[in-house]
Protein backbone atom coordinates (compact mmCIF):
# COMPACT_ATOMS: atom_id res chain seq x y z
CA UNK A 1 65.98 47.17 163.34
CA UNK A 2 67.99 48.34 166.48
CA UNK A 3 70.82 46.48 168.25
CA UNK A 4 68.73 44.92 170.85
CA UNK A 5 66.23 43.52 168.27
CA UNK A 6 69.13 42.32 166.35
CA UNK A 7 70.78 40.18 168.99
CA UNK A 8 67.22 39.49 170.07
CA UNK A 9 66.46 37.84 167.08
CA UNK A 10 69.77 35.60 166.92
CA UNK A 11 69.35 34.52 170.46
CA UNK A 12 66.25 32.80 169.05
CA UNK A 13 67.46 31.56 166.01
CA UNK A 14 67.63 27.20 166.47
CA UNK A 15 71.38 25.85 164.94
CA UNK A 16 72.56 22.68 164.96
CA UNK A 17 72.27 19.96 167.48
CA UNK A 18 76.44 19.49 167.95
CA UNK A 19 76.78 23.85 168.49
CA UNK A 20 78.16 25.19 171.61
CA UNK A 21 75.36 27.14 174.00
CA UNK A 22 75.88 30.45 174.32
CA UNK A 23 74.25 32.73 176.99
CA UNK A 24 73.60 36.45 176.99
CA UNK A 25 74.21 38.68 179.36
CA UNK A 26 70.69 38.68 180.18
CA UNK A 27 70.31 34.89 180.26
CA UNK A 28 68.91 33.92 176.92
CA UNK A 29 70.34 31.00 175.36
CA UNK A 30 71.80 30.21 171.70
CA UNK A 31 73.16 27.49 169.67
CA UNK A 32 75.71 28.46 167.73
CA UNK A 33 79.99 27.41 166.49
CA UNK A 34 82.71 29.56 167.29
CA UNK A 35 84.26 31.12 163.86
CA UNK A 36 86.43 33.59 165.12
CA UNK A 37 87.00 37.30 167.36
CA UNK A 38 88.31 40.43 168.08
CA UNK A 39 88.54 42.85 170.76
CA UNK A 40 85.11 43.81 170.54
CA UNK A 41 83.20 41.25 168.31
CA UNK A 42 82.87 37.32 168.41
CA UNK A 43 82.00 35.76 164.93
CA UNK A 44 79.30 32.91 165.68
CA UNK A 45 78.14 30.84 162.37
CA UNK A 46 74.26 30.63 163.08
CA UNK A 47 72.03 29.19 160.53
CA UNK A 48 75.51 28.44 158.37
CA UNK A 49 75.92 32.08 158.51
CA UNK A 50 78.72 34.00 159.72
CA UNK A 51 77.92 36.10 162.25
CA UNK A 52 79.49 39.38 164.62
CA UNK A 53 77.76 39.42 167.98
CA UNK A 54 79.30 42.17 170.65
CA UNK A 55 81.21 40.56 173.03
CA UNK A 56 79.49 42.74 176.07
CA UNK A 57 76.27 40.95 174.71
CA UNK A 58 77.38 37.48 176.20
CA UNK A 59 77.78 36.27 179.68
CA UNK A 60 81.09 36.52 181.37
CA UNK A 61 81.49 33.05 180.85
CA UNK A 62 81.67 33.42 177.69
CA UNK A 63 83.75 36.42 177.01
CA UNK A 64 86.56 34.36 179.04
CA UNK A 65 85.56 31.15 176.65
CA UNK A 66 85.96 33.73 173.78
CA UNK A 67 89.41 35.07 174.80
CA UNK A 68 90.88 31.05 175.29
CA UNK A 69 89.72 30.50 171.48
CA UNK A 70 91.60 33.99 170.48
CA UNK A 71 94.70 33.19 172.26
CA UNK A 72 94.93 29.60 170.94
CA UNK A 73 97.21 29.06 167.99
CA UNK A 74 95.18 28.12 164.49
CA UNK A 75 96.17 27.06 161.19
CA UNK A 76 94.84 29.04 158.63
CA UNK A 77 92.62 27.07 156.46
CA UNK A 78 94.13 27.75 152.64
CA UNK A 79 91.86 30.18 150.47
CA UNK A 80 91.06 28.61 146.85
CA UNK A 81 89.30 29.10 143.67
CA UNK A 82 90.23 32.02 140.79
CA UNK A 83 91.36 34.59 142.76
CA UNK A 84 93.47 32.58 145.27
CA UNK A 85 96.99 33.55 143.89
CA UNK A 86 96.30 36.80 144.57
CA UNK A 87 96.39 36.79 147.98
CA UNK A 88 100.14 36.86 148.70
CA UNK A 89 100.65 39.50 151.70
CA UNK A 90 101.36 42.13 148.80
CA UNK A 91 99.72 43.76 146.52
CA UNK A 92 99.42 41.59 143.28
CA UNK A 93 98.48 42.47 139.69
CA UNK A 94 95.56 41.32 137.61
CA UNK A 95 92.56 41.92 135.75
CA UNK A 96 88.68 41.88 135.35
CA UNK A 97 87.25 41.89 132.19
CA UNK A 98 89.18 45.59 130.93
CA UNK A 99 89.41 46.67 134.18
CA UNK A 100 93.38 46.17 136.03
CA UNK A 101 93.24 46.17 139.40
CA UNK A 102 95.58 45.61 142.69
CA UNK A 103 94.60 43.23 145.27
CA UNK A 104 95.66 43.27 148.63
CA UNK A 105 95.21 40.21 151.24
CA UNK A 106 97.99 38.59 153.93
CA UNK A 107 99.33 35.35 153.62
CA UNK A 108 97.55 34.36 156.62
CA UNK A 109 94.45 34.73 155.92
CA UNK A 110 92.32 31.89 156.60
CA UNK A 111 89.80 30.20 154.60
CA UNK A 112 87.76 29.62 157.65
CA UNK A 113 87.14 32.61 158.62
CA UNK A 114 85.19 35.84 156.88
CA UNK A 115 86.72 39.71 156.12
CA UNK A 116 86.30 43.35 155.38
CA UNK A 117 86.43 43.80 151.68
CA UNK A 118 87.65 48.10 151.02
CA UNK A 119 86.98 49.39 147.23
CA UNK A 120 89.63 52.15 146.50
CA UNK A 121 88.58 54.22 144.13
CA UNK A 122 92.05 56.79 143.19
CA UNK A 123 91.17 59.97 141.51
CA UNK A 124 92.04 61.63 138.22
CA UNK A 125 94.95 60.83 136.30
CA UNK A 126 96.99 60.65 133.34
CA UNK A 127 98.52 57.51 134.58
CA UNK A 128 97.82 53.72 132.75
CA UNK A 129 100.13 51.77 134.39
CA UNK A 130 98.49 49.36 136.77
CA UNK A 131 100.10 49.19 140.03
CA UNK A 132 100.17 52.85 140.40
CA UNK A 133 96.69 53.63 140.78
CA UNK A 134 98.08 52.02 144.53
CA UNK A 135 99.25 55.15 146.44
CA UNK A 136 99.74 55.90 149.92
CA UNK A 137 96.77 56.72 151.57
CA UNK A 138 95.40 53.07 150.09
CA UNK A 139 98.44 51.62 152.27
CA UNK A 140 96.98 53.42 155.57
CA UNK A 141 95.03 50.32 155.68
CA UNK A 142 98.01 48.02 155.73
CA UNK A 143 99.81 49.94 158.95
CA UNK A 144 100.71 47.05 161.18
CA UNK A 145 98.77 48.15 164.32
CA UNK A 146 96.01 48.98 162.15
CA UNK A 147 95.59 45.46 159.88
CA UNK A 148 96.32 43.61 162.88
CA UNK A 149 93.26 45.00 164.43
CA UNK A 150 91.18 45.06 160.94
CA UNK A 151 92.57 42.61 158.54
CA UNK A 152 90.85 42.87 155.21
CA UNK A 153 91.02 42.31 151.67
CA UNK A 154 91.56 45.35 149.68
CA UNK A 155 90.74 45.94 145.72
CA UNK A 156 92.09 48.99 143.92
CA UNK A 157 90.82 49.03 140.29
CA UNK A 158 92.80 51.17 137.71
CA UNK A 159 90.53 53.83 136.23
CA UNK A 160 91.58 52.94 132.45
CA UNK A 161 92.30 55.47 129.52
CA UNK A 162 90.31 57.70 128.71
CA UNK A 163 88.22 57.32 131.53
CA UNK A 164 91.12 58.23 133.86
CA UNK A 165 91.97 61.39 132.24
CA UNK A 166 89.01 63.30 130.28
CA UNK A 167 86.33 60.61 130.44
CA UNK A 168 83.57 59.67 132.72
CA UNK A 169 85.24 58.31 135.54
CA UNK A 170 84.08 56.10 137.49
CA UNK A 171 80.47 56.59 136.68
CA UNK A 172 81.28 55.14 133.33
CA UNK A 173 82.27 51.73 132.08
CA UNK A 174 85.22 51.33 134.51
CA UNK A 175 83.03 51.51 137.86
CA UNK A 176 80.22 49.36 136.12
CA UNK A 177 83.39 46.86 136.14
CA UNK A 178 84.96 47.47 139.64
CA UNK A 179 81.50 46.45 140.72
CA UNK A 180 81.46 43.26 138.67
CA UNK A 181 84.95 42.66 140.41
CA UNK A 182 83.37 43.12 144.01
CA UNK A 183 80.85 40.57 142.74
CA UNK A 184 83.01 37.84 141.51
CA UNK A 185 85.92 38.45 144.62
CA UNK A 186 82.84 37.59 146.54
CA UNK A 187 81.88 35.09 145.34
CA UNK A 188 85.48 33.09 145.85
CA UNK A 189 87.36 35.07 148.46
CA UNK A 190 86.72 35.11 152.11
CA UNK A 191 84.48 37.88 152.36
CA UNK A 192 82.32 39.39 154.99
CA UNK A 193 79.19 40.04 152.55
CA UNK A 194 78.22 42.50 155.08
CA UNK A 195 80.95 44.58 155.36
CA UNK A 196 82.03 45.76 151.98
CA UNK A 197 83.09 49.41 151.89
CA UNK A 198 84.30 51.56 148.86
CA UNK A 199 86.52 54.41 149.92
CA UNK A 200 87.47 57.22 147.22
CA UNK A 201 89.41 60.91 146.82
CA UNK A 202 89.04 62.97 144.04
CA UNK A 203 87.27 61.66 141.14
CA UNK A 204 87.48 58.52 143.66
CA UNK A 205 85.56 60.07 146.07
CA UNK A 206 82.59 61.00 143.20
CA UNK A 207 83.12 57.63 142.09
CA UNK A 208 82.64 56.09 145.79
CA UNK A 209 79.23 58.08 146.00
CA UNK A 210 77.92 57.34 142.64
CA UNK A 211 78.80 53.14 143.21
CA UNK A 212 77.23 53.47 146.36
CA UNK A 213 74.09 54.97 145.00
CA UNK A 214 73.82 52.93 141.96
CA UNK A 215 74.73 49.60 144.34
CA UNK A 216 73.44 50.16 147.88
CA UNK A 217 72.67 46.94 148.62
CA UNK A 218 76.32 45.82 148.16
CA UNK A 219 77.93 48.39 150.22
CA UNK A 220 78.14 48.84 154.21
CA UNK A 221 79.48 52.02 154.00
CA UNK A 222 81.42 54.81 152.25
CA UNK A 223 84.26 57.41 152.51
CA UNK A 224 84.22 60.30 149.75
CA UNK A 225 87.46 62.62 150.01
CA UNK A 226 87.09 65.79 148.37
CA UNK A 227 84.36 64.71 145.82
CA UNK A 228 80.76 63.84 146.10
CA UNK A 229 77.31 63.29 144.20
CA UNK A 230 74.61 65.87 144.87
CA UNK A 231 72.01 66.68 147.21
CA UNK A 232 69.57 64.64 145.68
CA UNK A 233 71.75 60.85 146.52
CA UNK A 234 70.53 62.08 149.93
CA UNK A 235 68.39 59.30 150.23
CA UNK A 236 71.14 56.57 149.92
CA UNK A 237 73.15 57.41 151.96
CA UNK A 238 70.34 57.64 155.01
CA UNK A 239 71.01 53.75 153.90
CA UNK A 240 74.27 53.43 153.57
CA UNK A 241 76.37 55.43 155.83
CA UNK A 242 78.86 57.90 154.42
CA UNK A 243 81.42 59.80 156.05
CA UNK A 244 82.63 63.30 153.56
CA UNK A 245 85.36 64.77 154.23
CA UNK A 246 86.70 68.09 152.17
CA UNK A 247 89.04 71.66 152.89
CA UNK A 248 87.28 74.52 152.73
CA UNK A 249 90.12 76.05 150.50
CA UNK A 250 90.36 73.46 147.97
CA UNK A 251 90.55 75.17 144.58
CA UNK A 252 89.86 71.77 142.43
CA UNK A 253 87.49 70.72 143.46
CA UNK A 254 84.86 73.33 145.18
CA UNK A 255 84.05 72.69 149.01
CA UNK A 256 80.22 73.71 148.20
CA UNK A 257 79.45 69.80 146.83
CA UNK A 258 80.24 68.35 149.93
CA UNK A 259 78.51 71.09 152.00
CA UNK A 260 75.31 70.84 150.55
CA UNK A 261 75.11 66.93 150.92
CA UNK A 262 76.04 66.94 154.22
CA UNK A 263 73.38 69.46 154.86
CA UNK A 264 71.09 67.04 153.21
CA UNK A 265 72.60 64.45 156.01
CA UNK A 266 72.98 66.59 158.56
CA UNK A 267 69.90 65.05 160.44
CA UNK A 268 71.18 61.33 160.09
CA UNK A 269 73.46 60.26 163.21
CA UNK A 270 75.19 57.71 161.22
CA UNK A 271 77.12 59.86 158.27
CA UNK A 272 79.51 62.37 158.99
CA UNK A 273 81.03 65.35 157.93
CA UNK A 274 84.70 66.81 158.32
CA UNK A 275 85.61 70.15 156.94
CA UNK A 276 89.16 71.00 157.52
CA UNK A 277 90.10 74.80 157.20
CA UNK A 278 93.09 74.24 154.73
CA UNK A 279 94.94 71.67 152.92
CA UNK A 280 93.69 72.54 149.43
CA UNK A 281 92.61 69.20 147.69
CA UNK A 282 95.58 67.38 148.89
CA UNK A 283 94.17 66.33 152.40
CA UNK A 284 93.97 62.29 151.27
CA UNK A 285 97.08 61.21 153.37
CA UNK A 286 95.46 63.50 156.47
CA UNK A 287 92.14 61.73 156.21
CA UNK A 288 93.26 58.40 155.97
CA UNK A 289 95.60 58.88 158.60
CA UNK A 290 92.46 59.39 161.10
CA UNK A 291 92.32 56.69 163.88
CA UNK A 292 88.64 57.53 164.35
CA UNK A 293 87.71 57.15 160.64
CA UNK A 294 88.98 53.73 160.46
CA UNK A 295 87.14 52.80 163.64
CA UNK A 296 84.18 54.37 162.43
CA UNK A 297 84.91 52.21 158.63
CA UNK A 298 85.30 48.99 159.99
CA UNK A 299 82.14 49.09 162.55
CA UNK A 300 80.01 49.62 160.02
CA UNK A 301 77.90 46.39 159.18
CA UNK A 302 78.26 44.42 161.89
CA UNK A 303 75.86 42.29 163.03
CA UNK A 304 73.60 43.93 160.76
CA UNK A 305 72.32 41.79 157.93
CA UNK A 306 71.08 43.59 155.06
């Protein structure tokens, strides 16, 4: 279904009796609450659902209406239930049946409202130590300028021994569990069902392709650094958009997996490919440093309900 069908479609949807009208730029009318905005999207709860309708897709009067809610001062509404104490503007410690894992979500946060949830899936390693598994290019997301414009909840799930070092990876017991987590975090955290994303490098970036595949229902999206499933997980990602991104030098892990699935995708408009020159397999902190890959991660899923 394309955009216009989309909004289509929720301009005719009937909500409650006490909802504030809403008119589209093209005059049709809509009952709906304001939940929350950004700079490009207003969050409407239609039908009890949580919504993301384009701002350029309402009248004028109602982009200005949108911008007064924005600007006015809230309280967050308090987040509750299991995984409450973990959201504590750092990244806290804690664990999912054997799986550790670090989760990330501000103080302010609010209850209220819904959010981007990122999987971070880190690559090979001989570390155990949960915490770790938490390196740099995970905290790209948490740049001021950036979270301010994308606040989300991040999980980052700790590959246990042996998987970590000579086992299965991801694709074995430890990413049947970080999906479990994604599960349960939705159920109790303010979540965005429709824009989950799982982001990977390495073994991470396998791992991020194989979830995907074996899950595609739960994810929006994907990014796969320097690791990828075949060719023939094609057909998922023609779903589920995935942007690859690997250095044609990289002596770890060999350039060729990445080239022939984005030859596979090289049709579909919505994945992407980036193939830098050099860097070896170290290009994480480069990629996750792109302005235009975040904006392309966060758009993904909205107001598109799967």
């Amino acid at each position: 279904m394309n955009l216009t069908r989309i909004i289509t479609t929720l301009f005719l949807i009937a909500c409650s009796l006490h909802a504030r009208e809403w008119i589209s730029s093209d005059g049709r009318k809509l009952q709906a609450d304001f939940v929350s905005a950004t700079a490009t999207h207003v969050t409407l709860k239609i039908a009890g659902k949580d919504t993301p309708v384009p701002l350029n897709r309402l009248s004028a009067a109602d982009q200005a209406f949108v911008k007064e809610q924005a600007a006015k001062p809230s309280t967050p509404k308090k987040i509750e239930g299991v995984f409450a104490e973990l959201i504590t503007g750092d990244w806290a410690l804690s664990k999912h049946k054997d799986l550790p894992f670090a989760l990330y979500g501000a103080k302010e946060l609010d209850a209220a409202k819904s959010y981007p949830l990122i999987l971070a899936l880190h690559g090979k390693s001989q570390n155990n130590e949960n915490g770790l598994q938490v390196g740099g290019w995970m905290k790209s997301f948490l740049k001021e300028d950036r979270y301010t414009k994308n606040p989300c909840i991040i999980a980052a799930p700790l590959c246990y021994q042996p998987y970590g070092g000579t086992g299965g990876g991801w694709s074995d017991k430890p990413g049947e569990e970080a999906v479990s987590l994604v599960k349960e975090l939705l159920k109790s955290l303010p979540i965005d069902k429709n824009r989950v994303y799982c982001v990977g490098y390495s073994m991470g970036g396998f791992g991020t392709c194989h979830l995907i595949n074996s899950e595609s229902r739960l994810f929006a999206a994907g990014v796969a650094v320097a690791g990828c499933t075949g060719p023939d997980t094609a057909g998922t990602f023609k779903k589920v958009p995935l942007w690859l991104f690997h250095a044609a030098d990289d002596a770890t892990v060999k350039v060729d997996y990445s080239r022939a699935l984005a030859e596979a995708l090289k049709r579909d408009k919505d994945c992407k490919y980036t193939e830098y020159p050099s860097g070896g397999h170290g290009i994480v902190g480069k990629v996750f440093e792109e302005e235009e890959m975040h904006a392309w991660l966060f758009a993904k899923g909205v107001a598109v309900a799967k």
